[in-house]
N, C-alpha and C. Protein backbone atom coordinates (compact mmCIF):
# COMPACT_ATOMS: atom_id res chain seq x y z
N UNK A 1 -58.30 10.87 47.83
CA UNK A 1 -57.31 9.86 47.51
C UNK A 1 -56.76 10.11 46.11
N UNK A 2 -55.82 9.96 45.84
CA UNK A 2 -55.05 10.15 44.89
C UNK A 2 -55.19 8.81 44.08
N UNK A 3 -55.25 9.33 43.00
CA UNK A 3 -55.40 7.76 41.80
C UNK A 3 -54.73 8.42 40.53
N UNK A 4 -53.73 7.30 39.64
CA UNK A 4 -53.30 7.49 39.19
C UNK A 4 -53.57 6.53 37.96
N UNK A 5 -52.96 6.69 37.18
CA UNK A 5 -53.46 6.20 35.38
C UNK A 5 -52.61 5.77 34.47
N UNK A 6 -51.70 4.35 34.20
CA UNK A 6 -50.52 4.75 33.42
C UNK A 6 -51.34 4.00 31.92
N UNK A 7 -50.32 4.46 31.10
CA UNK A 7 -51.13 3.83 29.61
C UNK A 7 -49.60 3.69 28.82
N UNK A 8 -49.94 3.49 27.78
CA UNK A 8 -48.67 3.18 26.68
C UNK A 8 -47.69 2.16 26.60
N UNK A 9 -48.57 0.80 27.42
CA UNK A 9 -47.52 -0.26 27.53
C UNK A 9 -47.52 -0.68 26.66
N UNK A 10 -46.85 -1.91 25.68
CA UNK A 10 -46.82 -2.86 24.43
C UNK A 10 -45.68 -3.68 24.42
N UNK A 11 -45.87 -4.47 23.13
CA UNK A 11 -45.33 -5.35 22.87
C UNK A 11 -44.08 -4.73 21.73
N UNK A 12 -42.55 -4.50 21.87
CA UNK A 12 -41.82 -4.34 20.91
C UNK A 12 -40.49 -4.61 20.78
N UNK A 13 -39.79 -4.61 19.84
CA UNK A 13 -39.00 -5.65 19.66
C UNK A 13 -37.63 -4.66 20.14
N UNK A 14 -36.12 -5.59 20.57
CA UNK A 14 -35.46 -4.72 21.45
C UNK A 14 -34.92 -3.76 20.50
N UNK A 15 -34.22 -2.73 21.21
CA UNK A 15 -33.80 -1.49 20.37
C UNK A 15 -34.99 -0.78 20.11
N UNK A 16 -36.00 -1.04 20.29
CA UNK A 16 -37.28 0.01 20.28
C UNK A 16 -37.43 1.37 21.42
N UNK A 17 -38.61 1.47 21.17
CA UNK A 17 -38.82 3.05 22.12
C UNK A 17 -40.11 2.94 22.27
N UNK A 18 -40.48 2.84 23.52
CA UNK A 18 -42.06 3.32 24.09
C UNK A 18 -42.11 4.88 24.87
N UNK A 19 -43.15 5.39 24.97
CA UNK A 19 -43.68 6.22 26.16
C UNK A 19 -44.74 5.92 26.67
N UNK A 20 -44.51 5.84 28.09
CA UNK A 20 -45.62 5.70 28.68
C UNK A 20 -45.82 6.83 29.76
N UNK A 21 -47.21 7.00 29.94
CA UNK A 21 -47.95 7.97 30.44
C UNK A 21 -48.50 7.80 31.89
N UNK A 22 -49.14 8.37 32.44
CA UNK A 22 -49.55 8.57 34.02
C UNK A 22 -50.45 9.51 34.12
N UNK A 23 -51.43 9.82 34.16
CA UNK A 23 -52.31 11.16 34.64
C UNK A 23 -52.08 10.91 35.99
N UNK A 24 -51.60 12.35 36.29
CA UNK A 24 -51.73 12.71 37.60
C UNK A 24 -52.82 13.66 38.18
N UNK A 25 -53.41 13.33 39.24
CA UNK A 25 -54.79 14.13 39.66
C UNK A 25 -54.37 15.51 39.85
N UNK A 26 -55.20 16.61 39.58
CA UNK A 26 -54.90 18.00 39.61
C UNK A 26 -54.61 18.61 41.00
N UNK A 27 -55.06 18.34 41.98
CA UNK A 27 -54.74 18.48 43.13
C UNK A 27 -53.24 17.67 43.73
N UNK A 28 -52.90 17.57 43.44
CA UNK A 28 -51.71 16.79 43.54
C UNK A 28 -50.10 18.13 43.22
N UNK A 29 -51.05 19.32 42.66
CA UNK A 29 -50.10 20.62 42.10
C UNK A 29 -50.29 21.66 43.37
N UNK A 30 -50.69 21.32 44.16
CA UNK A 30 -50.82 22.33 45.36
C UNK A 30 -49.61 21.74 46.38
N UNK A 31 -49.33 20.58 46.51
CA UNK A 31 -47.84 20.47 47.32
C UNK A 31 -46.76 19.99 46.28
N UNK A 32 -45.61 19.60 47.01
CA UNK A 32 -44.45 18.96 46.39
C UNK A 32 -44.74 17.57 46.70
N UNK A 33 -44.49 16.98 45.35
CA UNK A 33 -44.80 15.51 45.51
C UNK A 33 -43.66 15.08 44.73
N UNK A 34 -43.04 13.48 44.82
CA UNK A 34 -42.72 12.59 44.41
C UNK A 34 -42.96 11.78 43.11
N UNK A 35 -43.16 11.45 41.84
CA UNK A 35 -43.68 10.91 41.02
C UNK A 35 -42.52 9.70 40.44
N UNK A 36 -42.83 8.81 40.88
CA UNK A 36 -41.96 7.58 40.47
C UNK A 36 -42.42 6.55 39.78
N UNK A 37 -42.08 6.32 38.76
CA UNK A 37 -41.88 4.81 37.80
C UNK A 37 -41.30 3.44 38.50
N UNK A 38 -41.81 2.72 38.64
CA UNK A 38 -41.94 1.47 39.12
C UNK A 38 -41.80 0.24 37.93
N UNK A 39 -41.20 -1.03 38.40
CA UNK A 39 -41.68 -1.98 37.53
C UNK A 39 -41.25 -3.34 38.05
N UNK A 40 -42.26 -4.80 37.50
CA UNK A 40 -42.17 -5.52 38.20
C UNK A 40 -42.34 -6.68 36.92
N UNK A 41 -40.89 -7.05 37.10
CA UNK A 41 -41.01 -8.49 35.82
C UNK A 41 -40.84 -9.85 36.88
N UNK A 42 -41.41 -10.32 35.55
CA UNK A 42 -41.76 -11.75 35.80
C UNK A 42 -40.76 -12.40 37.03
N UNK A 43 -41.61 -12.86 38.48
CA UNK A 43 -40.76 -14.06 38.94
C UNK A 43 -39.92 -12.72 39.82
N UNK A 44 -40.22 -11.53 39.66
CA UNK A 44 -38.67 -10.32 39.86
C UNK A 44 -39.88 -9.40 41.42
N UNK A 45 -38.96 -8.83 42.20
CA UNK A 45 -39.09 -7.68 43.22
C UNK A 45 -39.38 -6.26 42.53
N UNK A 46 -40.55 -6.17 42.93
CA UNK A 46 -41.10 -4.38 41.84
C UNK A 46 -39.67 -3.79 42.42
N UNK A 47 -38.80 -2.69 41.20
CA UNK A 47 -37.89 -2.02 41.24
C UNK A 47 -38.39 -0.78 41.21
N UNK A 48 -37.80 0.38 41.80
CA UNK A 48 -37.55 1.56 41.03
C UNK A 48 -37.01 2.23 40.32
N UNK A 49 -37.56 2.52 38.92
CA UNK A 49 -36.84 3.00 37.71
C UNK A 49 -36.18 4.55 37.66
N UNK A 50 -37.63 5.33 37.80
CA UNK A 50 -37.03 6.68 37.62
C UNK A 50 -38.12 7.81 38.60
N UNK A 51 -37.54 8.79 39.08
CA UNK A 51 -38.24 9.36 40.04
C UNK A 51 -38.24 11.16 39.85
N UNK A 52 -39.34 11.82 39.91
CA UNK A 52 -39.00 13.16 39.89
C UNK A 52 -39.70 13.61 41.03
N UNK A 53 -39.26 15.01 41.29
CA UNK A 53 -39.03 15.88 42.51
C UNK A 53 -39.90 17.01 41.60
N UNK A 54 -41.36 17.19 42.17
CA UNK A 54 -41.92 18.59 41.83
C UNK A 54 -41.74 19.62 42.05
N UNK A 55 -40.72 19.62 43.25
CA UNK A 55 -40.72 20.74 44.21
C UNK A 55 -39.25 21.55 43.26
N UNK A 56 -38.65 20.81 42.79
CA UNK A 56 -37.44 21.97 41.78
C UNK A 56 -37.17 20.80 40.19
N UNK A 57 -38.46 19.77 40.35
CA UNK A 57 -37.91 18.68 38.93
C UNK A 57 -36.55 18.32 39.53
N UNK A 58 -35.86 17.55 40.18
CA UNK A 58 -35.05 16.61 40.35
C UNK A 58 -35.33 15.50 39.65
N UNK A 59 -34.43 14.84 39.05
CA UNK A 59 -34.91 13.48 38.62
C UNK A 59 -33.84 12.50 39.04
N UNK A 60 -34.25 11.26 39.59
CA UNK A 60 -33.35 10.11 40.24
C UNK A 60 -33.25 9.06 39.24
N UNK A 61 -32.67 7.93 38.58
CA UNK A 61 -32.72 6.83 37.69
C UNK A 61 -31.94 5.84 38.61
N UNK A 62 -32.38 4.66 38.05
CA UNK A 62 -31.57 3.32 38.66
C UNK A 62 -30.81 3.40 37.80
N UNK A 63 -29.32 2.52 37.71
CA UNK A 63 -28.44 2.35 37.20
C UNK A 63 -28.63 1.82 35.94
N UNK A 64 -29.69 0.78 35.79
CA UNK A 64 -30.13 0.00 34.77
C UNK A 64 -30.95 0.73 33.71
N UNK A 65 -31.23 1.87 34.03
CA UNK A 65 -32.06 2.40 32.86
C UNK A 65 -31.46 4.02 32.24
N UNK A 66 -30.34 4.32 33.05
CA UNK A 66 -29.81 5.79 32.72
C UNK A 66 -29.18 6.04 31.58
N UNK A 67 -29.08 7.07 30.97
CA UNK A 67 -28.97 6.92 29.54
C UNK A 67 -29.99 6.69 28.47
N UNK A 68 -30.97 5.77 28.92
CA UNK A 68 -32.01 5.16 27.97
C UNK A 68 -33.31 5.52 28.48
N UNK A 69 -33.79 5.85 29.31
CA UNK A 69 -34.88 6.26 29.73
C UNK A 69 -34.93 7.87 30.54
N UNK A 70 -36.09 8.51 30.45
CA UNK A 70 -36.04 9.88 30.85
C UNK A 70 -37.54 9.83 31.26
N UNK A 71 -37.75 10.53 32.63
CA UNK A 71 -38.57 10.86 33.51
C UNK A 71 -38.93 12.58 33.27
N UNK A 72 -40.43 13.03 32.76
CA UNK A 72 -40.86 14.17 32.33
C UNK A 72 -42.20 14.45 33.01
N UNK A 73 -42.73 15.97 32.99
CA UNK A 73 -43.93 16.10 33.16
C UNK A 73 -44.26 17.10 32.04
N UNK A 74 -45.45 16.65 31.43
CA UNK A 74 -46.18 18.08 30.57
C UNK A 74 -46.22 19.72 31.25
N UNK A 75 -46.25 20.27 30.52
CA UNK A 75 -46.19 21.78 30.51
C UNK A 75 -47.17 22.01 32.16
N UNK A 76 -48.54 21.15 31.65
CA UNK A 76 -49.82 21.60 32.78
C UNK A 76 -49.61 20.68 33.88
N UNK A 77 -48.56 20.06 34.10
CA UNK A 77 -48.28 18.78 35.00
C UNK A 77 -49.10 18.29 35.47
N UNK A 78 -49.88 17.80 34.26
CA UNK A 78 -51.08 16.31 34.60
C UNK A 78 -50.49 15.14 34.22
N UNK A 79 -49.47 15.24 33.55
CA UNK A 79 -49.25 13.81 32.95
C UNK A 79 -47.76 13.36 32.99
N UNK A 80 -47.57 12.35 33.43
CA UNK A 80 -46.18 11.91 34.08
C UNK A 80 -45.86 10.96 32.81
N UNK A 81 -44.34 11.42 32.41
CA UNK A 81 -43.88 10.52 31.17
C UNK A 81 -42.80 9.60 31.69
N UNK A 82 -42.63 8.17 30.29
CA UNK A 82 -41.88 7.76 30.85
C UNK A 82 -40.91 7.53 29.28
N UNK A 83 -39.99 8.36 28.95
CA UNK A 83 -39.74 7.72 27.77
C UNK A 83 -38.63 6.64 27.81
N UNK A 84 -39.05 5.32 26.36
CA UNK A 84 -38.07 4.55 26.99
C UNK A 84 -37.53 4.15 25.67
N UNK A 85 -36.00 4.56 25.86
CA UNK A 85 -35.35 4.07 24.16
C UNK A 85 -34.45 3.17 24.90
N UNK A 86 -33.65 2.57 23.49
CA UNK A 86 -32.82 2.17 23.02
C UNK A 86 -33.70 -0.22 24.39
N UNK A 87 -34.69 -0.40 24.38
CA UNK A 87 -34.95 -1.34 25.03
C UNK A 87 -34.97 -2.47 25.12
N UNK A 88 -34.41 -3.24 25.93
CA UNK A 88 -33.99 -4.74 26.11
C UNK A 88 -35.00 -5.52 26.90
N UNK A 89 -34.65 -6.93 26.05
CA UNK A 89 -35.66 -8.14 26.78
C UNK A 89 -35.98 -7.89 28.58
N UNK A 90 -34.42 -7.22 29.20
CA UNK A 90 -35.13 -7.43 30.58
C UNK A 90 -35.73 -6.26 30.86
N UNK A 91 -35.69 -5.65 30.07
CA UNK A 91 -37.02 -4.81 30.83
C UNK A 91 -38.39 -4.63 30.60
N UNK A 92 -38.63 -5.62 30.37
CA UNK A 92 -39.94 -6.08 30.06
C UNK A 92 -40.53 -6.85 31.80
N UNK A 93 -41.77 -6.18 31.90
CA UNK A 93 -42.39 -5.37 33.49
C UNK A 93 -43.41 -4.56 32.80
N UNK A 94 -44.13 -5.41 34.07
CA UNK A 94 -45.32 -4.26 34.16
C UNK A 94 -44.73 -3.18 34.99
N UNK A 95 -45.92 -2.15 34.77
CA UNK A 95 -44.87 -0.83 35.08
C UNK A 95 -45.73 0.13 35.98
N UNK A 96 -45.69 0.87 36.64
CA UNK A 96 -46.42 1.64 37.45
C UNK A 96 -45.98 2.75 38.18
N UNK A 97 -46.82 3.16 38.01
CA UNK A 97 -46.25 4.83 38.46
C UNK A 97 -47.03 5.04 40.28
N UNK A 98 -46.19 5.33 40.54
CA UNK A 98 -46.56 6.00 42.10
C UNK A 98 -46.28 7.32 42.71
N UNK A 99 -46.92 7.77 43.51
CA UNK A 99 -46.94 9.23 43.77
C UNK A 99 -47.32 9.40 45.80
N UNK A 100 -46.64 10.19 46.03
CA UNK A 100 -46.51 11.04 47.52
C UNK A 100 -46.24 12.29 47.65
N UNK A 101 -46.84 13.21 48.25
CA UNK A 101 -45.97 14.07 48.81
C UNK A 101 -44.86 14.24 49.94
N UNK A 102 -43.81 14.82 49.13
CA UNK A 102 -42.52 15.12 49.98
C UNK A 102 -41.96 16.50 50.00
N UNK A 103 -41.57 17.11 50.97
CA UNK A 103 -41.00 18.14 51.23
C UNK A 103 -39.68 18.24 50.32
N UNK A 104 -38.87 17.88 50.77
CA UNK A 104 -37.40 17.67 50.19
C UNK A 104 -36.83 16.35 49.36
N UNK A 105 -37.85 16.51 48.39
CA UNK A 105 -36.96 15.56 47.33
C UNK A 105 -37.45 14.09 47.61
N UNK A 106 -36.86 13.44 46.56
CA UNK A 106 -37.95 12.06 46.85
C UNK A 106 -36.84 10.73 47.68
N UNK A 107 -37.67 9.92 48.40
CA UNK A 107 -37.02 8.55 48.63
C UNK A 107 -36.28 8.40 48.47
N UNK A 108 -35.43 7.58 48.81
CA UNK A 108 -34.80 6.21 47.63
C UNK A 108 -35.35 5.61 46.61
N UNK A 109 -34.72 5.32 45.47
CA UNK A 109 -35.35 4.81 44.61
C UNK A 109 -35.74 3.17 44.79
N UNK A 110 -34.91 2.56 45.57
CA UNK A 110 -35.28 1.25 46.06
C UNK A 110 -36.63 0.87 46.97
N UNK A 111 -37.19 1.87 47.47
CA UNK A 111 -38.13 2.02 48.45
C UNK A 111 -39.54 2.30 47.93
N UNK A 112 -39.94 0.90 47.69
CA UNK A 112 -41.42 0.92 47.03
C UNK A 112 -42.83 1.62 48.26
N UNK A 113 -42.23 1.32 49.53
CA UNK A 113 -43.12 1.60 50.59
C UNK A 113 -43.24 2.78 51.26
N UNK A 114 -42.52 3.97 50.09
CA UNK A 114 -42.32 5.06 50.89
C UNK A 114 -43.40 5.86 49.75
N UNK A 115 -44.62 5.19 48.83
CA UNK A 115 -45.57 5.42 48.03
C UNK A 115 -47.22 4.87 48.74
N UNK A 116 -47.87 5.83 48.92
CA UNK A 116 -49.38 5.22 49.01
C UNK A 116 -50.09 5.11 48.18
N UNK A 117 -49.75 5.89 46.47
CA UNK A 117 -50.91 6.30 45.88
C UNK A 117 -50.19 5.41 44.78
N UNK A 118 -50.93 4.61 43.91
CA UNK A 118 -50.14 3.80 42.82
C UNK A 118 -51.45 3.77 41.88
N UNK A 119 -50.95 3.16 40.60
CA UNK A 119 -52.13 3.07 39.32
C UNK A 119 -52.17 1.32 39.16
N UNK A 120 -52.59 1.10 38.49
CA UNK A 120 -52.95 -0.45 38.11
C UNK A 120 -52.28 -1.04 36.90
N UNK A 121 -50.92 0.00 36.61
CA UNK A 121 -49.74 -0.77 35.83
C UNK A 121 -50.02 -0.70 34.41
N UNK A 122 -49.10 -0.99 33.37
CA UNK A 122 -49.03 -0.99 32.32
C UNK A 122 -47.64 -1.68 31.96
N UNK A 123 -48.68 -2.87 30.63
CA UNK A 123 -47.33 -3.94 30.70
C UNK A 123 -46.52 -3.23 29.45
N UNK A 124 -45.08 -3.54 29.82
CA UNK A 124 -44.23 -3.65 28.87
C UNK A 124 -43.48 -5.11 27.99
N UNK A 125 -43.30 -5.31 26.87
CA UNK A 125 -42.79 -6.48 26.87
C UNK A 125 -41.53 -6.30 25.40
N UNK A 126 -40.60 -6.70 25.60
CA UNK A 126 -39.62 -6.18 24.85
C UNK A 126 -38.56 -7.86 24.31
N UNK A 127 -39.20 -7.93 22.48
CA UNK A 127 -39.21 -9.53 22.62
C UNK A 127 -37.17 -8.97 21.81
N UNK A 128 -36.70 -10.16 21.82
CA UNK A 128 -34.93 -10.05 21.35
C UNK A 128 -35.18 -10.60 19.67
């Protein structure tokens, strides 16, 4: 089973910049997988933020975060980034990273159910 790890959530004020992190399990580098950023604010439907494609690094963004956020993997692709500048009150969400393997490229980004393997979140909170 695949388990995943996100870290680097906090508390900061808008116009700030976080990264947050994900270990991804090492076996997880033998197929093409999916690695997507997730997040779920208050009272709100978990969204999908940003998504990459192992199989050639594709990367997908929602409308709401392009420009300001960027979806990465380290050199040894254990660790799934999430960097997040220029950040506003609403995007403050807990946040979570999820992972599948896919042949050709990932999901939709709207499609939380097309993930089995998820981590146990990391809050963000972004005060005005």
């Amino acid at each position: 089973q695949v388990q995943l790890a996100e870290s680097g959530g906090d508390s900061v004020q808008a116009g700030g910049s976080l990264r947050l992190s994900c270990v991804v399990p090492g076996y997880t580098h033998s197929s093409t997988y999916c690695l997507t950023w997730f997040r779920q604010g208050p009272g709100q439907e978990r969204e999908g933020v940003a998504s990459l494609w192992t199989g050639g690094g594709t990367q997908y963004y929602a409308d709401s975060v392009k420009g300001r956020f960027t979806i990465s993997q380290d050199s040894a692709k254990t660790t799934l980034y999430l960097q997040m500048n220029s950040l506003k009150p609403e995007d403050t969400a807990m946040y979570y990273c999820a992972a599948d393997p896919y042949d050709r490229g990932c999901p939709d980004l709207e499609n939380q159910y097309a993930y089995n393997y998820w981590g146990q979140g990391t809050q963000v909170t972004v005060s005005s």
